[in-house]
Protein backbone atom coordinates (compact mmCIF):
# COMPACT_ATOMS: atom_id res chain seq x y z
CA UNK A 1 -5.82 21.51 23.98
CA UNK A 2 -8.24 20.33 21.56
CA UNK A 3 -7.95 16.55 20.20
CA UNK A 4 -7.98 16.84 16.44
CA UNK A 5 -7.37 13.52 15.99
CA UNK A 6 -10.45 11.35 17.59
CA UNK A 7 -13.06 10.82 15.50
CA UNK A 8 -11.05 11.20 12.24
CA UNK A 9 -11.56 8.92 9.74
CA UNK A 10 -7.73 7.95 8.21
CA UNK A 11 -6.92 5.55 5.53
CA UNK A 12 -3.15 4.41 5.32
CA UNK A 13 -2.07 2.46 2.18
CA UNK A 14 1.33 0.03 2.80
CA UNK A 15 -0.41 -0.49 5.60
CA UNK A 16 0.30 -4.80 6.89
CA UNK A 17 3.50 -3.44 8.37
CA UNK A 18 6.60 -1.20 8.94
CA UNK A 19 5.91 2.19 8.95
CA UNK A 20 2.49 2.02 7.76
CA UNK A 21 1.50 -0.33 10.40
CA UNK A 22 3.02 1.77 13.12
CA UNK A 23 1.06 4.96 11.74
CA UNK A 24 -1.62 3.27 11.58
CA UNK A 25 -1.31 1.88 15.18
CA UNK A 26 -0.55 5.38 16.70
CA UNK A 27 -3.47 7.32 15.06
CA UNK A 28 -5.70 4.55 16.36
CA UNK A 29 -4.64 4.52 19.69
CA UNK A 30 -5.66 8.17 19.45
CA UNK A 31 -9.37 7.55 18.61
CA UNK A 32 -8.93 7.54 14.99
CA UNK A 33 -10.83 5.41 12.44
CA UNK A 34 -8.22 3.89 10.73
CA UNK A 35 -8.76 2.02 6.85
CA UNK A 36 -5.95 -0.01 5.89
CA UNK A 37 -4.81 -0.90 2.56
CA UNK A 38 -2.05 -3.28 1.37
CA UNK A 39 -1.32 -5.81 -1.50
CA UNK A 40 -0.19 -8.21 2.04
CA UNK A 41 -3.68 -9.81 3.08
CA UNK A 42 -2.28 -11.55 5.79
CA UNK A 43 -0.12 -8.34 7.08
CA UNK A 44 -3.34 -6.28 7.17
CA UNK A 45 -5.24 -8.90 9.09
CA UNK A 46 -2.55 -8.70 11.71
CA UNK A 47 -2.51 -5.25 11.79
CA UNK A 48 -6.20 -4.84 12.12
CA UNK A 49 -6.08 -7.37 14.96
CA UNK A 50 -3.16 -5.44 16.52
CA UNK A 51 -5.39 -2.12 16.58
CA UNK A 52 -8.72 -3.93 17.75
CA UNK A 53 -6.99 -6.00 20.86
CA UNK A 54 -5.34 -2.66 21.59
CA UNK A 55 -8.99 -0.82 22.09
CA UNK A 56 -8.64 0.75 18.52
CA UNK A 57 -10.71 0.91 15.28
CA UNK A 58 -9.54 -0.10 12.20
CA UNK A 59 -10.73 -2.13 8.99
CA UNK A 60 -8.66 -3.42 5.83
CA UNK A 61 -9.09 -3.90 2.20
CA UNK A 62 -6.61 -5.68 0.37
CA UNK A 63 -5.04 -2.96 -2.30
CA UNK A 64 -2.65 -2.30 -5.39
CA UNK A 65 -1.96 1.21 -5.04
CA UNK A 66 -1.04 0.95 -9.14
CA UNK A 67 -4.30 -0.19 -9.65
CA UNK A 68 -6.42 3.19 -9.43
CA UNK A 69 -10.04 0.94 -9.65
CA UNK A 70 -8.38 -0.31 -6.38
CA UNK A 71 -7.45 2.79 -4.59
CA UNK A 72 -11.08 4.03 -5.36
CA UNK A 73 -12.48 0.93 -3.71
CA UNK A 74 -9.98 1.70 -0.84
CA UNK A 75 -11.96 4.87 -0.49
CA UNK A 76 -15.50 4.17 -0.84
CA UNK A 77 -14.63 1.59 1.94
CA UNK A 78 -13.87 4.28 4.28
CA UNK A 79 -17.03 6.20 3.08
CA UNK A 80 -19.16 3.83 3.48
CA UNK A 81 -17.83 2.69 6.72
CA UNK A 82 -17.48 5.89 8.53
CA UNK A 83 -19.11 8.42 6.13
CA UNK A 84 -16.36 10.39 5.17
CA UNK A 85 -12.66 10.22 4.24
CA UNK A 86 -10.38 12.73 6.47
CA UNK A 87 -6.93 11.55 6.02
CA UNK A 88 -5.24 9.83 3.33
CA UNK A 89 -1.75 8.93 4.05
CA UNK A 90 0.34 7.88 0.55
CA UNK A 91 2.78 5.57 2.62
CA UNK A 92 3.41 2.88 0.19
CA UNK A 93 6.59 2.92 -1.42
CA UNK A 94 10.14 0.74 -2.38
CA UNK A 95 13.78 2.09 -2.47
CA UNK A 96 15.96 0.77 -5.18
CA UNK A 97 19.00 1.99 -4.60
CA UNK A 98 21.65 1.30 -7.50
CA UNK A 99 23.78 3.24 -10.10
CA UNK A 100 23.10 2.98 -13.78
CA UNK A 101 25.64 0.61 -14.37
CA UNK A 102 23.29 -2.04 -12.37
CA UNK A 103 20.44 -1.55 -14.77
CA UNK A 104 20.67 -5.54 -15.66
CA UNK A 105 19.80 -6.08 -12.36
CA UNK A 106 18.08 -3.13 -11.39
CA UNK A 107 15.87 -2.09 -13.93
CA UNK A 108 12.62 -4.27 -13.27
CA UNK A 109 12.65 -2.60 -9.45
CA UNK A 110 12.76 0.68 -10.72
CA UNK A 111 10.13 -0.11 -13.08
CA UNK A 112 8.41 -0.98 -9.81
CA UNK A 113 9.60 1.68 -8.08
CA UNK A 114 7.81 4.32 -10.26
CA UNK A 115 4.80 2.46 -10.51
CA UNK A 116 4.23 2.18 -6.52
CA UNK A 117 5.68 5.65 -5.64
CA UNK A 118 4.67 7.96 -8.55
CA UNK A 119 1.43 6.12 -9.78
CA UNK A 120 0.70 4.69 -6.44
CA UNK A 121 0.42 8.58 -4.57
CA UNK A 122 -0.97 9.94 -7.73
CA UNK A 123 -3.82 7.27 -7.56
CA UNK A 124 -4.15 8.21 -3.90
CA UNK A 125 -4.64 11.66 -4.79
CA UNK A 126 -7.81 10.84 -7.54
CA UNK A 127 -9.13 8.54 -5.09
CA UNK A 128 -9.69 10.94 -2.27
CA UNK A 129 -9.92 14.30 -4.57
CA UNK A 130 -13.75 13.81 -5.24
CA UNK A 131 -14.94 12.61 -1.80
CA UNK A 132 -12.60 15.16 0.11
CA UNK A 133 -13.63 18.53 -2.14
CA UNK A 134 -17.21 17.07 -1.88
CA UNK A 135 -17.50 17.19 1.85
CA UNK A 136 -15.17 20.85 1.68
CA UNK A 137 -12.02 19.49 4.11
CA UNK A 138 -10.08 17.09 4.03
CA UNK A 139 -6.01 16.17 4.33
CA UNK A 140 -3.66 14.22 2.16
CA UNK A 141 -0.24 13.05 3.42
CA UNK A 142 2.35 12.04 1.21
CA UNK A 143 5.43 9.90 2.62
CA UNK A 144 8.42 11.63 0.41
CA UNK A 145 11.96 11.25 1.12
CA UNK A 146 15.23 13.86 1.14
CA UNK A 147 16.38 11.78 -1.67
CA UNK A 148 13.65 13.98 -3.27
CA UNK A 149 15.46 17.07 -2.25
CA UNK A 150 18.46 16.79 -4.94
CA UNK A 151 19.71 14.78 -7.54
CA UNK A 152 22.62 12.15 -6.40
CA UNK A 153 24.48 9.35 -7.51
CA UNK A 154 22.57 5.65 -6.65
CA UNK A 155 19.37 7.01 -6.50
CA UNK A 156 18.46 8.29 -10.31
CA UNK A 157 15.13 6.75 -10.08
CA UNK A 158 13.86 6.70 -6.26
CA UNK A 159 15.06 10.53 -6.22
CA UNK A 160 13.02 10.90 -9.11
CA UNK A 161 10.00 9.62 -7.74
CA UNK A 162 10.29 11.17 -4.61
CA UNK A 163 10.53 14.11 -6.40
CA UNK A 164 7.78 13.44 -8.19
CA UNK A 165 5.92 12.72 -4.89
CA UNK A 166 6.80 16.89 -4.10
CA UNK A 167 5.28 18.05 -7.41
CA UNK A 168 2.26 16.16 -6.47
CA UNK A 169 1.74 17.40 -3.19
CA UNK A 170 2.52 20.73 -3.91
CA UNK A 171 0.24 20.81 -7.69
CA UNK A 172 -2.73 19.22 -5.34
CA UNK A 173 -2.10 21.94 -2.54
CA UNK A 174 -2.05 24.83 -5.31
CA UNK A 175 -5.54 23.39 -6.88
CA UNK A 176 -7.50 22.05 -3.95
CA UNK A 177 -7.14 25.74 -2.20
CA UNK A 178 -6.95 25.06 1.00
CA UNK A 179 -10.06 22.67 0.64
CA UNK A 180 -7.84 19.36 0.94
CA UNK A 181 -4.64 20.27 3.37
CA UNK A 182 -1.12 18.92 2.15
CA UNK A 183 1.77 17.74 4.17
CA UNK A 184 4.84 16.12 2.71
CA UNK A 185 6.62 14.49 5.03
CA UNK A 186 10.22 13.59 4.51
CA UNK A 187 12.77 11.17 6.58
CA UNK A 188 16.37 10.58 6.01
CA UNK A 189 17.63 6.97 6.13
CA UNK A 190 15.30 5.23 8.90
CA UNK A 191 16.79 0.97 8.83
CA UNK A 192 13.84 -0.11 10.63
CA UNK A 193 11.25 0.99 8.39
CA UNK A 194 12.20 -1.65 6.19
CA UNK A 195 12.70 0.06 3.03
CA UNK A 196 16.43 -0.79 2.85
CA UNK A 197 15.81 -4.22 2.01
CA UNK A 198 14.98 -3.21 -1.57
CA UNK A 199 18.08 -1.90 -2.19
CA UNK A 200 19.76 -3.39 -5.47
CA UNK A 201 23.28 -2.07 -4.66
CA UNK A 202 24.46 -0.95 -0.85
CA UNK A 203 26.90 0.79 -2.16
CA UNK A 204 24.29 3.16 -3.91
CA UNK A 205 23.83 4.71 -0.70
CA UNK A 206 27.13 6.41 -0.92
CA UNK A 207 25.29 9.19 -3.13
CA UNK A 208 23.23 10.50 -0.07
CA UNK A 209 26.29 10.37 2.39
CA UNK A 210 29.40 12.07 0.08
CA UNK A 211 31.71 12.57 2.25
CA UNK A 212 30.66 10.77 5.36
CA UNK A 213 30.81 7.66 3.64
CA UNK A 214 33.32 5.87 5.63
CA UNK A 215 32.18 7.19 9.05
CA UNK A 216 28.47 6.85 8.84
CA UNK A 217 29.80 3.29 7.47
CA UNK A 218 31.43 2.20 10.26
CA UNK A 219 29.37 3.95 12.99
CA UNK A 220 26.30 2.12 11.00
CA UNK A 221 27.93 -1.37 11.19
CA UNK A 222 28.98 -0.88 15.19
CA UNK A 223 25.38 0.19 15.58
CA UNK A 224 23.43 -2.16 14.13
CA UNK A 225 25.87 -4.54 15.15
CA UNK A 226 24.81 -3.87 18.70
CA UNK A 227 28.57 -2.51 19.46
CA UNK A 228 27.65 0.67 20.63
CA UNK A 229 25.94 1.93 23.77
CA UNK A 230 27.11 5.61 23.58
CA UNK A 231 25.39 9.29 22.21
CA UNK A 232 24.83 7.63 18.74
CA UNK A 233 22.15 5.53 20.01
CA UNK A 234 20.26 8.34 22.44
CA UNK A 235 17.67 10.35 21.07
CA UNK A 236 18.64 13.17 23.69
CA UNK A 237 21.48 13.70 22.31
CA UNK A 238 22.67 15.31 19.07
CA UNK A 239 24.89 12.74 18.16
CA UNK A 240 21.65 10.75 17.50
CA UNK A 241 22.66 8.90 14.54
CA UNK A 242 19.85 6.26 13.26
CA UNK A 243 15.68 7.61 13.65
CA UNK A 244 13.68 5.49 15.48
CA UNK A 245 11.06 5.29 13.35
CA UNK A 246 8.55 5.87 15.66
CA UNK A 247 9.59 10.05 15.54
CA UNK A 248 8.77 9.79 11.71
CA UNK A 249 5.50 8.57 12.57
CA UNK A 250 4.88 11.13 15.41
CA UNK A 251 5.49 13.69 12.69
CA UNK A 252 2.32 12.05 10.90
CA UNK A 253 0.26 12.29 13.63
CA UNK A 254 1.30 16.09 14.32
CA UNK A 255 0.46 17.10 11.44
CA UNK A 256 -3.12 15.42 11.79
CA UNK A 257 -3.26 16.97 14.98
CA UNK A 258 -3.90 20.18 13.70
CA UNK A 259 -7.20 22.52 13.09
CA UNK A 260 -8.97 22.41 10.03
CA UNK A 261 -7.60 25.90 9.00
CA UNK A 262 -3.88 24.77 9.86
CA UNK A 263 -1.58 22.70 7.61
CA UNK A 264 1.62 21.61 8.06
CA UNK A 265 3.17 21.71 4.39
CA UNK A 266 6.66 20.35 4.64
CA UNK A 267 8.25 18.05 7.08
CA UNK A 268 11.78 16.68 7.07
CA UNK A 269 12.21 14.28 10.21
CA UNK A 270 15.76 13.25 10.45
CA UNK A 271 18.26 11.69 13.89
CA UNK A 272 20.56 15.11 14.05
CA UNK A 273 24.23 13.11 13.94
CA UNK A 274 22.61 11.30 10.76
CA UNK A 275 25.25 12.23 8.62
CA UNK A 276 23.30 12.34 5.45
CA UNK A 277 24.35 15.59 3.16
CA UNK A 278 20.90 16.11 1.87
C-alpha cells in the first residue's frame, strides 16, 4: 500500500510529553517531519532527542498555544524548515474535572482550561489556515474528548470546551472545502496520558460513569493498583477496561495515513469494557 505518511511535514503542539510526545514519536518513526511545540523547553528538548537517536526528524519551538503570535511562529518554523505545513495536530489541552460547588478552588483551572483548549485549537486553526489553503491540501487534527459528546455533571467546563473543539473542527471542515481535511479524534478516559492529574475533584468523574460508578471504581483501583492480571488488562479481549494510550495515538496516525482525497472526520477511540456512558 502506499505510505502517506513519509515525507509529511507534521507539527504537534503539547508536544514535551504524554500523548503529544508519543504522537509525535510514532509519526516520526514513520518518516515524518515532525515540529514540536510546547510551553515545556526542557520536555521538547527531550523529545526531539528521543526522535533523532531513534533515526527520526523532528525540531521544537518553545510555544503558548494562547498566544496566537506564538502559534504563527510555530508555523512559519515548519515552513521554513521543510517548506510546507501538512499536519497540524491541536493536542494541547488540561482536564479540570469538578462540580460547580468547587468553583473556589476550581475556577482559575477552568479559566485555564478554556484558554488552552478553546483558544489554544482555535489559534491552531489561524495559524495553519493561510499556509495550508495557500499550498491547496493540507490536514488539521483536533484532540477532542467524549466529554464533548453530552453535557454531564463534573465536567461543565472541559465538556464545554471539548465541545467547542467539535464546532471548530466541523465550522473549519464546512469552510476549507475539502482543501484542509478534518479529523476529530476523541478518547474516553486514557490514565496514562496524563491529563487526570488536573483534575480539581475525583469525584467529578462520576458524571461520565453514572451508573458504573462503583464498579469502574473498584476495577480502576485493583488495576492501577497492579491487583489484576485478568481480561481487564488485555487488549484482546472485550473486557479491556483502561486504553493504552498508544491505540489513541495509532488512531492519529491512521488518519494521516490516508490519500489526499480521503478524510477521516470523526474518531472515538475507547478500551471496549471502559465503562464510560458517553
Amino acid at each position: 500500500m502506499t505510505d502517506h505518511i513519509r515525507g509529511k511535514t507534521i507539527v504537534v503542539t503539547g508536544a514535551a510529553g504524554g500523548f503529544g510526545r508519543l504522537v509525535a514519536q510514532k509519526a516520526a518513526a514513520r518518516g515524518a517531519n515532525l515540529v514540536c511545540g510546547d510551553v515545556n523547553e526542557e520536555g521538547l528538548a527531550e523529545t526531539v532527542k528521543l526522535i533523532a537517536d531513534a533515526g527520526g526528524t523532528a525540531s521544537a519551538k518553545t510555544t503558548d498555544v494562547t498566544d496566537l503570535a506564538a502559534m504563527k511562529a510555530l508555523v512559519s518554523h515548519a515552513v521554513d524548515t521543510h517548506g510546507e505545513i501538512d499536519v497540524m495536530i491541536n493536542n494541547a489541552g488540561v482536564m479540570p474535572l469538578a462540580f460547580f460547588a468547587d468553583h473556589e478552588a476550581a475556577a482559575g483551572a477552568w479559566g485555564k482550561c478554556i484558554d488552552i483548549n478553546i483558544k489554544g485549537v482555535m489559534n491552531g486553526i489561524i495559524a495553519a489556515y493561510d499556509p495550508m489553503m495557500a499550498q491547496g491540501r493540507g490536514h488539521v487534527i483536533n484532540i477532542s474528548s467524549i466529554y464533548g459528546n453530552f453535557p454531564v455533571l463534573g465536567a461543565a467546563v472541559y465538556g464545554a470546551s471539548k465541545s467547542a473543539v467539535n464546532f471548530l473542527s466541523e465550522s473549519l471542515r464546512v469552510e476549507a472545502a475539502g482543501k484542509i481535511k478534518v479529523t476529530i479524534v476523541k478518547p474516553t478516559g486514557v490514565p496514562a496520558t496524563g491529563l487526570s492529574g488536573g483534575v480539581v475533584n475525583p469525584e467529578a468523574v462520576a458524571g461520565i460513569l453514572g451508573q458504573n460508578t462503583v464498579t469502574y471504581t473498584e476495577s480502576m483501583m485493583a488495576i492501577l493498583g497492579g491487583q489484576v492480571q485478568d481480561d481487564r488488562v488485555n487488549p484482546d479481549s472485550t473486557a479491556y477496561a483502561v486504553l493504552n494510550p498508544g491505540y489513541i495515538a495509532d488512531a492519529v496516525i491512521t488518519a494521516i495515513d490516508t490519500p489526499w482525497g480521503v478524510s477521516l472526520g470523526d474518531i472515538t477511540v475507547r478500551a471496549a469494557g471502559d465503562g464510560y456512558i458517553l
